[in-house]
Protein backbone atom coordinates (compact mmCIF):
# COMPACT_ATOMS: atom_id res chain seq x y z
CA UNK A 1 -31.41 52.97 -34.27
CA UNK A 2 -32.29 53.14 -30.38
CA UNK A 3 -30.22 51.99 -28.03
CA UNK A 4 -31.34 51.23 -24.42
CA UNK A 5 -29.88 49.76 -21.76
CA UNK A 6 -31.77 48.12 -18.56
CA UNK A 7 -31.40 51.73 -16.13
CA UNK A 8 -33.69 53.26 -19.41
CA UNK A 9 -36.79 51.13 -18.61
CA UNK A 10 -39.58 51.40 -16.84
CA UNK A 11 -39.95 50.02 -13.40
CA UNK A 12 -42.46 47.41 -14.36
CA UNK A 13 -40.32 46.31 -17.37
CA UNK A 14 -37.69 45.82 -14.95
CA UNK A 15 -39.15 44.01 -12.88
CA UNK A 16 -40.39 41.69 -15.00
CA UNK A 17 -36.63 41.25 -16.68
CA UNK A 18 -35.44 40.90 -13.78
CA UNK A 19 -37.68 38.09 -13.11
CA UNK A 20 -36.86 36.15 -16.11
CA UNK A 21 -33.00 36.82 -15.24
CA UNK A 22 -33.85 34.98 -11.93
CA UNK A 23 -35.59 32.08 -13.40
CA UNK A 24 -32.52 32.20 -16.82
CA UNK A 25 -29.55 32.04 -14.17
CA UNK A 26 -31.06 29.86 -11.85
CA UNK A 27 -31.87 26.97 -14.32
CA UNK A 28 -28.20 27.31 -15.74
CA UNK A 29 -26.29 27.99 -12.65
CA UNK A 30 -28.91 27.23 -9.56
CA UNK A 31 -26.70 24.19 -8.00
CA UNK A 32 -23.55 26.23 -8.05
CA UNK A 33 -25.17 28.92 -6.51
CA UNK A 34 -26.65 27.51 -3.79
CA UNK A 35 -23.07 25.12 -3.29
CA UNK A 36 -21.35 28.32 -2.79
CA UNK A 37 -24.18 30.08 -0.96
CA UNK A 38 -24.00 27.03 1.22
CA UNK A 39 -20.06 26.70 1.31
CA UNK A 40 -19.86 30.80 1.94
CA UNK A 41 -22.65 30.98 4.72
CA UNK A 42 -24.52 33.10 2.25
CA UNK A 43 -28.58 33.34 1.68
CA UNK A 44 -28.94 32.19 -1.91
CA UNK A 45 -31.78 34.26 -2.86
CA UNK A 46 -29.46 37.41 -1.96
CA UNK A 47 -26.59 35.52 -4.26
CA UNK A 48 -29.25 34.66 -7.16
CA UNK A 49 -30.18 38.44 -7.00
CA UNK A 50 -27.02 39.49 -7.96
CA UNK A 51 -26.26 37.23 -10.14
CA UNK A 52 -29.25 37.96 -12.18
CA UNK A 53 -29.05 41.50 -12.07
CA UNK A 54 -25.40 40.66 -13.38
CA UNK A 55 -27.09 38.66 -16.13
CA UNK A 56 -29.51 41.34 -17.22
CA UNK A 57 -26.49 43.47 -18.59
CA UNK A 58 -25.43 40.54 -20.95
CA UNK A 59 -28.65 40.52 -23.15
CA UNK A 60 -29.37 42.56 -26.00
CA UNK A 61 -32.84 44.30 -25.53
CA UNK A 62 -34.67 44.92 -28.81
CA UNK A 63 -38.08 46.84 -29.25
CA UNK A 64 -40.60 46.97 -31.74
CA UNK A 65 -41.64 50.52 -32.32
């Protein structure tokens, strides 16, 4: 068995996880982000960044050699 972990991919893989991590924590979380963004004096795209890059450690990545 393989195991990879999101540092192993390709750029373009990455990107594109990272994208759906984006769009995955900001339709769970997106109001309480941008309430503490707001409450913090933060930019909430810098806070959703994090948090999905955060996110993208939690999921299990399987491949189909």
């Amino acid at each position: 068995m393989i195991y990879l972990n999101y540092n192993n991919l390709d750029a373009e893989t990455q990107e594109r996880l990272l994208s759906d991590s984006k769009a995955d924590v900001k339709r769970r979380f997106g109001s309480d982000l941008k309430a503490y963004a707001e409450k913090h004096y933060l930019n909430f795209e810098d806070v959703l960044h994090e948090e999905a890059v955060k996110n993208l450690y939690s999921y299990t990545y399987v491949f189909n050699i």
